[in-house]
Each structure stands twice: as structure tokens, then as C-alpha cells.
C-alpha atoms as a PDB file:
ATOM      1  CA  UNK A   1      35.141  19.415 -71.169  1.00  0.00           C
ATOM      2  CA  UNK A   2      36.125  17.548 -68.316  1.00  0.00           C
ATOM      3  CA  UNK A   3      35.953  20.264 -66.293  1.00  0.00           C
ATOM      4  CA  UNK A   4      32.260  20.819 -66.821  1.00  0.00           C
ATOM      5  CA  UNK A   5      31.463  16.737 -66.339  1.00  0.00           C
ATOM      6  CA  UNK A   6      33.208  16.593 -62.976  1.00  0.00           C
ATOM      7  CA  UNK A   7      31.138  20.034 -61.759  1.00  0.00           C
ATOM      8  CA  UNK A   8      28.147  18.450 -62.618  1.00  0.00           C
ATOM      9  CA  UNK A   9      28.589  15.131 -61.489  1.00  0.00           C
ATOM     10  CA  UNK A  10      29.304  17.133 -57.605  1.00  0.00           C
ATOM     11  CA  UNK A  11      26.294  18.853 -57.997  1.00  0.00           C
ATOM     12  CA  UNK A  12      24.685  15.434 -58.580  1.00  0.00           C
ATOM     13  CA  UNK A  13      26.002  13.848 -55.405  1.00  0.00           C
ATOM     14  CA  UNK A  14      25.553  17.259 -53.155  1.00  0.00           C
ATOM     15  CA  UNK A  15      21.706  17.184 -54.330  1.00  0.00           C
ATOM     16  CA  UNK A  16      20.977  13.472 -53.552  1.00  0.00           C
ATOM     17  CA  UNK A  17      22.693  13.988 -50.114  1.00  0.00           C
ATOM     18  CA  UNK A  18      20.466  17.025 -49.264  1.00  0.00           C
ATOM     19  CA  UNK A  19      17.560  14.188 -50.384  1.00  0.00           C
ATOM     20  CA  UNK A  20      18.924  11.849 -47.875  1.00  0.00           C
ATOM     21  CA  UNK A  21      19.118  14.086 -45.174  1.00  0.00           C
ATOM     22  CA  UNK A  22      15.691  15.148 -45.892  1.00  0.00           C
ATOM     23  CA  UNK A  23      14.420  11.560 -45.747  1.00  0.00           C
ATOM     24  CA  UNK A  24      16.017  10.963 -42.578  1.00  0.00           C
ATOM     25  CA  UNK A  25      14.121  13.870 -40.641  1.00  0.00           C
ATOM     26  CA  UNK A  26      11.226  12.975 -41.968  1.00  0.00           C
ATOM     27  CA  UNK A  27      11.599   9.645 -40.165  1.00  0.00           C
ATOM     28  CA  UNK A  28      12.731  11.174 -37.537  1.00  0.00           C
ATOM     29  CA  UNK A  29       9.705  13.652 -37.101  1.00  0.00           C
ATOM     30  CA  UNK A  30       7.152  10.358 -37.559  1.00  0.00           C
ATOM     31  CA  UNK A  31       8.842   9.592 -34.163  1.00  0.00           C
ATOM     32  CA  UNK A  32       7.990  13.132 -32.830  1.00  0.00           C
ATOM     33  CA  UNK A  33       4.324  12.940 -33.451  1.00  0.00           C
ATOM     34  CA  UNK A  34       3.971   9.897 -30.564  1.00  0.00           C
ATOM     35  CA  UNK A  35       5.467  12.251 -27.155  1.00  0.00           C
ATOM     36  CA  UNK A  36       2.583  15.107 -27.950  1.00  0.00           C
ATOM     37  CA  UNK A  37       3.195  17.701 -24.811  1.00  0.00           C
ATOM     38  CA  UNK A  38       1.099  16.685 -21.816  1.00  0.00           C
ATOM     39  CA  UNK A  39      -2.169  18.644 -20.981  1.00  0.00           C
ATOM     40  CA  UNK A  40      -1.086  21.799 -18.774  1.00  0.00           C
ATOM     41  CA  UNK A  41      -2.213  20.886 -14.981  1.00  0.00           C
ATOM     42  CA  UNK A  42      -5.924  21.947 -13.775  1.00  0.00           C
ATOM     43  CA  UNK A  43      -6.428  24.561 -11.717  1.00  0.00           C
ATOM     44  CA  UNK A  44      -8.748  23.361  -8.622  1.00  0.00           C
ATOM     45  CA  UNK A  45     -11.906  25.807  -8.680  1.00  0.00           C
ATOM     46  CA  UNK A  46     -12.671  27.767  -6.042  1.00  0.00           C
ATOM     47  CA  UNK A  47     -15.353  25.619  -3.763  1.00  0.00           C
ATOM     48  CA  UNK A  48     -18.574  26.454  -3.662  1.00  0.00           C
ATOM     49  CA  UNK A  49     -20.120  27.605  -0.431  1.00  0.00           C
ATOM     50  CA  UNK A  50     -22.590  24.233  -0.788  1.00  0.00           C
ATOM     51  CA  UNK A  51     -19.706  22.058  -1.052  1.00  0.00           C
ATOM     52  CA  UNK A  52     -17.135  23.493   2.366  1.00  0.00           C
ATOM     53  CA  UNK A  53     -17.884  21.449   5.254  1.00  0.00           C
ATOM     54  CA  UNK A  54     -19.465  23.112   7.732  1.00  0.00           C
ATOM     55  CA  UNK A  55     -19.021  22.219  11.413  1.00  0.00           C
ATOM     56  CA  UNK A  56     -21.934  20.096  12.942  1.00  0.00           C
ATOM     57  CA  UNK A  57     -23.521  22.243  15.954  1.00  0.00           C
ATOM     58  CA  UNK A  58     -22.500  21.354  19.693  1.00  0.00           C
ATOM     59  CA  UNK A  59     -25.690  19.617  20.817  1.00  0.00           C
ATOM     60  CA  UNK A  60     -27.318  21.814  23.737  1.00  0.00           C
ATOM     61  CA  UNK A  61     -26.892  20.304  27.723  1.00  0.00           C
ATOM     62  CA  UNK A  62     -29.709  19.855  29.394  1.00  0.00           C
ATOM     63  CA  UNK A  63     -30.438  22.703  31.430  1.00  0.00           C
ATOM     64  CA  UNK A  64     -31.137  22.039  35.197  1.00  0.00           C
ATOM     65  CA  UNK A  65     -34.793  22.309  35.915  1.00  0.00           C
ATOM     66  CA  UNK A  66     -35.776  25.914  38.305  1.00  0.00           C
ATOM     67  CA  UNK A  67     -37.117  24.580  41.291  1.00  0.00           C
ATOM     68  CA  UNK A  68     -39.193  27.548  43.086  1.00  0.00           C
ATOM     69  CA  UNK A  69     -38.154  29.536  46.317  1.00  0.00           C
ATOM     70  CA  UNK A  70     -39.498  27.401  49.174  1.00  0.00           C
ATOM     71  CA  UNK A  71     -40.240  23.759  47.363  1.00  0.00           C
ATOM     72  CA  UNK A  72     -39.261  20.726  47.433  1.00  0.00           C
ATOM     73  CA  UNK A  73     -39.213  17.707  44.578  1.00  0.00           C
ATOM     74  CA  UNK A  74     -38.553  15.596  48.328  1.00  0.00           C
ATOM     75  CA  UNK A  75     -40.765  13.370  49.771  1.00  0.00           C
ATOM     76  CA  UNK A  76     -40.234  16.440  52.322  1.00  0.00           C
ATOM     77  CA  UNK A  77     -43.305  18.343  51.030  1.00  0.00           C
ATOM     78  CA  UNK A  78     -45.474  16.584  53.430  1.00  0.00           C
ATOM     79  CA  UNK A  79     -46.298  18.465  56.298  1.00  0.00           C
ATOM     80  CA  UNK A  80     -45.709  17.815  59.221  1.00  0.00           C
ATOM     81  CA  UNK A  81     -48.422  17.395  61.933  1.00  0.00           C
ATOM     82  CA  UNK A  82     -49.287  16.506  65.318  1.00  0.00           C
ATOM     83  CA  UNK A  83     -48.789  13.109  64.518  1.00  0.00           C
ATOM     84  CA  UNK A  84     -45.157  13.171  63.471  1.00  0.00           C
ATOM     85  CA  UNK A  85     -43.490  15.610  66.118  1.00  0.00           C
ATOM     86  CA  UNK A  86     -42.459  15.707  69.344  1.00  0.00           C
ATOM     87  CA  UNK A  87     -42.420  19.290  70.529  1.00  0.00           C
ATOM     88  CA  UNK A  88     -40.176  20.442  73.941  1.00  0.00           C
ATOM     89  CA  UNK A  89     -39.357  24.044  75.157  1.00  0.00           C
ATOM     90  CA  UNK A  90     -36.057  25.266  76.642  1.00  0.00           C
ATOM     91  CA  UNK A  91     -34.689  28.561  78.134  1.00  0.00           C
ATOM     92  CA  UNK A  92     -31.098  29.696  77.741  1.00  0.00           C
ATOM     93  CA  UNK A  93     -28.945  29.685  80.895  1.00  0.00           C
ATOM     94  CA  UNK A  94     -27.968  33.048  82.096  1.00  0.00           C
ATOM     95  CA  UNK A  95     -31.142  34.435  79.880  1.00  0.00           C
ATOM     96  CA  UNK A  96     -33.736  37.121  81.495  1.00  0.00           C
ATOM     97  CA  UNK A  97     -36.491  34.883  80.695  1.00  0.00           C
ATOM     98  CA  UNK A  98     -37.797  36.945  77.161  1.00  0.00           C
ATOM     99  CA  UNK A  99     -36.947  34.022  75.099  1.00  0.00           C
ATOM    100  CA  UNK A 100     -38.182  30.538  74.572  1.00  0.00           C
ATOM    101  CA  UNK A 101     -36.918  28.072  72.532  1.00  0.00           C
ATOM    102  CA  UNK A 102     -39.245  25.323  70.641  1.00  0.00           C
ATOM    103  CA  UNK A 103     -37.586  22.195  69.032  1.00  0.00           C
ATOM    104  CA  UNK A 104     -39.657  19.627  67.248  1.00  0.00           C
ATOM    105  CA  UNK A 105     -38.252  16.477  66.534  1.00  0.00           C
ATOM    106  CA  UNK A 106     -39.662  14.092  63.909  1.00  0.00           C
ATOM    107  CA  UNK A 107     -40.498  10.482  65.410  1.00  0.00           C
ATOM    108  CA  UNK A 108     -41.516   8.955  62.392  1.00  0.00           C
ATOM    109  CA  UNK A 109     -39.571   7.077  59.493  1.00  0.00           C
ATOM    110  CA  UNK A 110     -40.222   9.552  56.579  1.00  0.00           C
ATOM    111  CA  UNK A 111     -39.919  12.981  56.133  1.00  0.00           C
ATOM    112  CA  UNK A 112     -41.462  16.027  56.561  1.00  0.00           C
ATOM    113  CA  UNK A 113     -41.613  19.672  56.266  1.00  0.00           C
ATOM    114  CA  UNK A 114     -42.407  22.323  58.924  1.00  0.00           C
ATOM    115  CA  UNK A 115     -43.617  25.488  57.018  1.00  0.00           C
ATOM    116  CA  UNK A 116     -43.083  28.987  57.663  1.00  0.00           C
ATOM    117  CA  UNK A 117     -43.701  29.548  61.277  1.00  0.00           C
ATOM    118  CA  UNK A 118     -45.415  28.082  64.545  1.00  0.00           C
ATOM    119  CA  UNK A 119     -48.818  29.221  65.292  1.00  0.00           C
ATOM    120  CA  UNK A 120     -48.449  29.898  68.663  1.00  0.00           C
ATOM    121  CA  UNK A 121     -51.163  30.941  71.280  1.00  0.00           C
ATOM    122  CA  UNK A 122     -50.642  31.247  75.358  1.00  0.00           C
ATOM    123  CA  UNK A 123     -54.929  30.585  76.029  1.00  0.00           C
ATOM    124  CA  UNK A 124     -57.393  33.264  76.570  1.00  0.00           C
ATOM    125  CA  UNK A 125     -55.330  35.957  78.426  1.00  0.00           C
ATOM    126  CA  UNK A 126     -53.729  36.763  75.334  1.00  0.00           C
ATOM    127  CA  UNK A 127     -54.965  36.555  71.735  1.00  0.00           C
ATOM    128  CA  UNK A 128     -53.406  34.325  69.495  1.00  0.00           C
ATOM    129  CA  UNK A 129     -51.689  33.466  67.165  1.00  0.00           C
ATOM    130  CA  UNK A 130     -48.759  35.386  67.819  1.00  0.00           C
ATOM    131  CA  UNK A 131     -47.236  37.265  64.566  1.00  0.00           C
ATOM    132  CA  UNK A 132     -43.714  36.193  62.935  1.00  0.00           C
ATOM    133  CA  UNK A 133     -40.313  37.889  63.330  1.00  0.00           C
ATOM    134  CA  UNK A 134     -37.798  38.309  60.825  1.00  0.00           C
ATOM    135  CA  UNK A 135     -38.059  36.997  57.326  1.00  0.00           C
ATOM    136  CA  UNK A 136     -38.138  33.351  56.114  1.00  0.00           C
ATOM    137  CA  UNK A 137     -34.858  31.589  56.002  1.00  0.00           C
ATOM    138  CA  UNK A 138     -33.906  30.177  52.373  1.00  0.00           C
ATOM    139  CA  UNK A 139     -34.650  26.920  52.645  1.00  0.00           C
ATOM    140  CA  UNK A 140     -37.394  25.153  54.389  1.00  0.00           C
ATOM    141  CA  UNK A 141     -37.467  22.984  57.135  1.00  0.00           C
ATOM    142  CA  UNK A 142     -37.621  19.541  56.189  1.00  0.00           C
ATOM    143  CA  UNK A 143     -37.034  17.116  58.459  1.00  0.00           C
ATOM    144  CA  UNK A 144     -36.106  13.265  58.505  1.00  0.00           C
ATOM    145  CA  UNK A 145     -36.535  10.413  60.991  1.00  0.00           C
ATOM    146  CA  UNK A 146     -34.712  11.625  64.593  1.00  0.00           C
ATOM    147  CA  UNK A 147     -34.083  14.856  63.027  1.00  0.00           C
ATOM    148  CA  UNK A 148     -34.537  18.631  64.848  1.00  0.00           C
ATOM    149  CA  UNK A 149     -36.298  21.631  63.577  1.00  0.00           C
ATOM    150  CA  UNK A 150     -36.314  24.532  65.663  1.00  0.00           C
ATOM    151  CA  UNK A 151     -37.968  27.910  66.033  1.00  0.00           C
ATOM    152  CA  UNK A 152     -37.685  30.755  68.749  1.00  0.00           C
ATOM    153  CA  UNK A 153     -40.199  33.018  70.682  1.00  0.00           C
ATOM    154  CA  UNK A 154     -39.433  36.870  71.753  1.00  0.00           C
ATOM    155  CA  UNK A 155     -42.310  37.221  74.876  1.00  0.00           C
ATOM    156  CA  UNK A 156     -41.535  40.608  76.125  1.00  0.00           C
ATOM    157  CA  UNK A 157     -39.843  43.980  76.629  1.00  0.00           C
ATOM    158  CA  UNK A 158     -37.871  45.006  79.230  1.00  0.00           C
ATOM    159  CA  UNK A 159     -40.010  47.343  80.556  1.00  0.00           C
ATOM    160  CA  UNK A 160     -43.559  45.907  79.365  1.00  0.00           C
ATOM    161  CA  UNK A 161     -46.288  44.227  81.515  1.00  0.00           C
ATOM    162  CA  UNK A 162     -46.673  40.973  81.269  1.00  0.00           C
ATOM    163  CA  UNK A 163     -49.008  37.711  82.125  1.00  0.00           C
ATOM    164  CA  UNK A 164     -47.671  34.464  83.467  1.00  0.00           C
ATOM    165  CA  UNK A 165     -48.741  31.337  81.528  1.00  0.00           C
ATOM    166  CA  UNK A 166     -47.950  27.857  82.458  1.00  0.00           C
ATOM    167  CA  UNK A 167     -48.594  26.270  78.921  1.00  0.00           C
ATOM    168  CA  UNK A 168     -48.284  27.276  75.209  1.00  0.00           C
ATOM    169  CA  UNK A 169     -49.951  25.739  72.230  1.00  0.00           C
ATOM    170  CA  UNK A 170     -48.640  25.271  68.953  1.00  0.00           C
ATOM    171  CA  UNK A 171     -50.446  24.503  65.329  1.00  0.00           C
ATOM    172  CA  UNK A 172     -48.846  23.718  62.201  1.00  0.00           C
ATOM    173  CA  UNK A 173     -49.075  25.143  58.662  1.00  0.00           C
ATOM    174  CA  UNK A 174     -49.329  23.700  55.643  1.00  0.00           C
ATOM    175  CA  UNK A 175     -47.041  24.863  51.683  1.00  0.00           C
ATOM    176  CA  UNK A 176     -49.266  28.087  51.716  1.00  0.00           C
ATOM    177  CA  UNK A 177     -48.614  30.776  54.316  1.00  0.00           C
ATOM    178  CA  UNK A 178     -51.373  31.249  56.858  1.00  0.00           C
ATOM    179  CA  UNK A 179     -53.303  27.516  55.938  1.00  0.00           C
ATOM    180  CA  UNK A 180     -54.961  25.914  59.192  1.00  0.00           C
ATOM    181  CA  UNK A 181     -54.980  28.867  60.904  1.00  0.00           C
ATOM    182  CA  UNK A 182     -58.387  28.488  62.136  1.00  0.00           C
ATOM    183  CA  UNK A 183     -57.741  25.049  63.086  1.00  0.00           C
ATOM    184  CA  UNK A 184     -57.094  24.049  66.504  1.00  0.00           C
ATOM    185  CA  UNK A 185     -53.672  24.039  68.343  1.00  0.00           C
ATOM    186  CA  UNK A 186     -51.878  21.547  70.549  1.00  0.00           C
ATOM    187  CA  UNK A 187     -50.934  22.256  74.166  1.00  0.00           C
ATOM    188  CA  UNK A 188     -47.565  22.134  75.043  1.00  0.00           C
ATOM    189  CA  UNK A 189     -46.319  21.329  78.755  1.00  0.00           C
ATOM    190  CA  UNK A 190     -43.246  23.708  79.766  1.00  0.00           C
ATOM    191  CA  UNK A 191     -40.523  21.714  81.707  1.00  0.00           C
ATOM    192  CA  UNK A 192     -40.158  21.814  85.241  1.00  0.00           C
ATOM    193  CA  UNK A 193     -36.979  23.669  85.061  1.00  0.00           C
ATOM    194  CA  UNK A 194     -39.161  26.577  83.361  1.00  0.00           C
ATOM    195  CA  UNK A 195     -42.657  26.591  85.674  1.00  0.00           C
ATOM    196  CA  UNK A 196     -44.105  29.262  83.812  1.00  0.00           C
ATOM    197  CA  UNK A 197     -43.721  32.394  81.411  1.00  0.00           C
ATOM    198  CA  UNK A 198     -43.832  35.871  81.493  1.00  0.00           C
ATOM    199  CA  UNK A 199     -45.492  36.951  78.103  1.00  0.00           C
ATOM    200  CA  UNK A 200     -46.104  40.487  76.893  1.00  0.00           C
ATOM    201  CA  UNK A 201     -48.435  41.780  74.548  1.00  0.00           C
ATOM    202  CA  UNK A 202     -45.697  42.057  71.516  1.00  0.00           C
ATOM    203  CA  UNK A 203     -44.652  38.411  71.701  1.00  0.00           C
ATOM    204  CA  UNK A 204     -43.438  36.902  68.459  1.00  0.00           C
ATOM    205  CA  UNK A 205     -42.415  33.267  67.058  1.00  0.00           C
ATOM    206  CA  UNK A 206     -39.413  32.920  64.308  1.00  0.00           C
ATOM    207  CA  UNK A 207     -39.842  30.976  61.410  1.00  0.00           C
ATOM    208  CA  UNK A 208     -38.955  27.157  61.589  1.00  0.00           C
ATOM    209  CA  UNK A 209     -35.197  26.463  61.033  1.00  0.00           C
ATOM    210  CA  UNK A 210     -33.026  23.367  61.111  1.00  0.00           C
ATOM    211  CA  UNK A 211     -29.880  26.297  62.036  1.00  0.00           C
ATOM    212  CA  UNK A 212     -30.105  26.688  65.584  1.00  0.00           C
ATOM    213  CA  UNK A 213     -27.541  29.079  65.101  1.00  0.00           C
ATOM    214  CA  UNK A 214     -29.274  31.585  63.030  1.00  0.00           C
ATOM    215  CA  UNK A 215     -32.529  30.933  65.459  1.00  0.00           C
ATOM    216  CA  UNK A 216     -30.675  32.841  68.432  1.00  0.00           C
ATOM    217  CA  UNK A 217     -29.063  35.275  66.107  1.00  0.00           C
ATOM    218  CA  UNK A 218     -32.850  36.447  65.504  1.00  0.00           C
ATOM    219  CA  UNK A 219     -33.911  36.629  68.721  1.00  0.00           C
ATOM    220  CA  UNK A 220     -30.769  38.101  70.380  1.00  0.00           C
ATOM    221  CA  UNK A 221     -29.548  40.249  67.825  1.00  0.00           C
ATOM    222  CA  UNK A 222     -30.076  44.180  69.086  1.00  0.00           C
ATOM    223  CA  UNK A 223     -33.264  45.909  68.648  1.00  0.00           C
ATOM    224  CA  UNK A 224     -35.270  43.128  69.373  1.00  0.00           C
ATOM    225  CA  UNK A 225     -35.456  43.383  73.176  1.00  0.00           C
END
């Protein structure tokens, strides 16, 4: 009988421990329920193409401004005239007399451009003007205060008759090619060291060029004598 009252009486105390322990973690879980788990981390979305940047367009340079073959923005588009030149004539030493060199220096205080060629006449005995030789250089002739254009004449062949003249005249074009041609031309003096020239029938004037240089390069090169 004792037996049976001391069984029971553990059974008693091993049930109300398994209550207390049971009480306890439910205290403990009321704990639990405050650290929930944290949201799992966002995954960015792939951009749209509206929202990437895009990268602002270099901003164009000005481009320079074409200026045409033969022109001039310059106060240098003013032709020059009578008024503004003064014209002499030369020979080269140790030359056969075929060439004549014309250099026209502007007097004034501006600028201004000789165009294209010379007119160039040598009176009745032969007609005039005389054609061009050789091809226009790549920039005109404009010339300032004190400053020298020049431009060459081929008068005759070896072997060609010729006329003596004591005087040229010279006329002056304008931007377009062949203006003022029927205007009338200035006479030019030779200098006493030249007395007079021997001009053929096939004479020809270069165009106006500040290059002395490429002047005599024209008129001497070979083929033209």
C-alpha cells in the first residue's frame, strides 16, 4: 500500500514539472514574437532606357566661312586705278631685250587690288590689248600703302619681226575679268636706260603678282621664247 502511494505521488511531481517547463517556453516564445526575421533585401530593377543618363551632345564649332577663289573680305577689293599707282618699267641685265618688267607701287594710304592682268597696248602699230600668259596665280594682288605689285611682258621671238616703240600704255581691270577694257589706257614713259622696245606680233603680259619670283619664272621658263 505504500508502495502504490509513493508511485503516485512521483507521477504527481513528474507531471507538474512537465507543466512548469511548459509555462516557461511559453514565456519564452512571447519573447520570440518581437525579433520577426528582417525583410529579404530588394533587388534593384533593371533601369529603364528613359531613366540611363544619356550623354549631352558636343555642341558643333563654328565652321570657318568659304571665302571664293580670287576674293577678298579686305578693304583690298578696291581696285586699283590710275590714281593710286605709280607704274615704272625695267629690263634684266644680261637679258636679250624680249622681256619687260612692270612694277606698280601703291602711293596712297589704303589698299588696293590689281586684278588679273595689265591691259597693255604699244599705240597704233600694233593692236592692243595684248593677251595674258600663263594662268592666274592663287591669290590676288592686293596691295597696301608703299607696297609693289608686279607683272611681266614676253615682246618677241627670237627669230620674229618686230617694231620699235618708245612708250607702252597700261589700263586696269576691275573683280570681273575683261571689265574696262574699252576704256582708255595710260601712257607709260620707258627709262632712259631702256630708249625703246622691240615688240613682236605675239607679245604677252603675265598676270599681276606681288612674287617677283614666280613673275620671271613665267617669262623665262623654256618654251616661252
Amino acid at each position: 500500500m505504500l508502495t502504490v502511494r509513493a508511485s503516485w505521488r512521483s507521477h504527481a511531481l513528474g507531471v507538474a514539472a512537465v507543466a512548469a517547463l511548459l509555462a516557461t517556453a511559453a514565456c519564452d516564445s512571447g519573447g520570440a514574437d518581437d525579433a520577426r526575421p528582417s525583410a529579404a533585401p530588394t533587388v534593384p530593377s533593371t533601369p529603364s532606357a528613359a531613366a540611363t543618363p544619356t550623354a549631352p551632345a558636343p555642341s558643333a564649332s563654328p565652321s570657318p566661312t568659304a571665302t571664293a577663289a580670287g576674293t577678298s573680305s579686305g578693304p583690298g577689293t578696291v581696285a586699283c586705278n590710275d590714281n593710286d599707282l605709280s607704274i615704272a618699267t625695267s629690263v634684266w641685265r644680261q637679258d636679250s631685250g624680249q622681256h619687260l618688267l612692270i612694277t606698280a607701287t601703291n602711293f596712297t594710304d589704303k589698299a588696293c587690288t590689281l586684278y588679273h592682268y595689265p591691259y597693255v597696248g604699244f599705240g597704233a602699230a600694233i593692236d592692243g590689248p595684248i593677251d595674258a600668259m600663263g594662268s592666274a596665280p592663287k591669290a590676288i594682288a592686293t596691295i597696301g600703302p608703299k607696297e609693289k605689285a608686279y607683272a611681266g611682258l614676253f615682246l618677241y621671238r627670237g627669230s620674229e619681226r618686230t617694231i620699235a616703240v618708245e612708250a607702252v600704255s597700261i589700263g586696269h581691270q576691275d573683280r570681273a575679268l575683261n571689265s574696262n577694257k574699252e576704256s582708255s589706257m595710260l601712257d607709260v614713259a620707258l627709262s632712259k636706260e631702256i630708249g625703246f622696245l622691240n615688240v613682236g606680233t605675239n607679245a604677252r603680259v603675265t598676270y599681276w603678282n606681288r612674287d617677283l619670283r614666280a613673275v620671271e619664272d613665267l617669262l623665262f621658263r623654256s618654251g616661252n621664247n
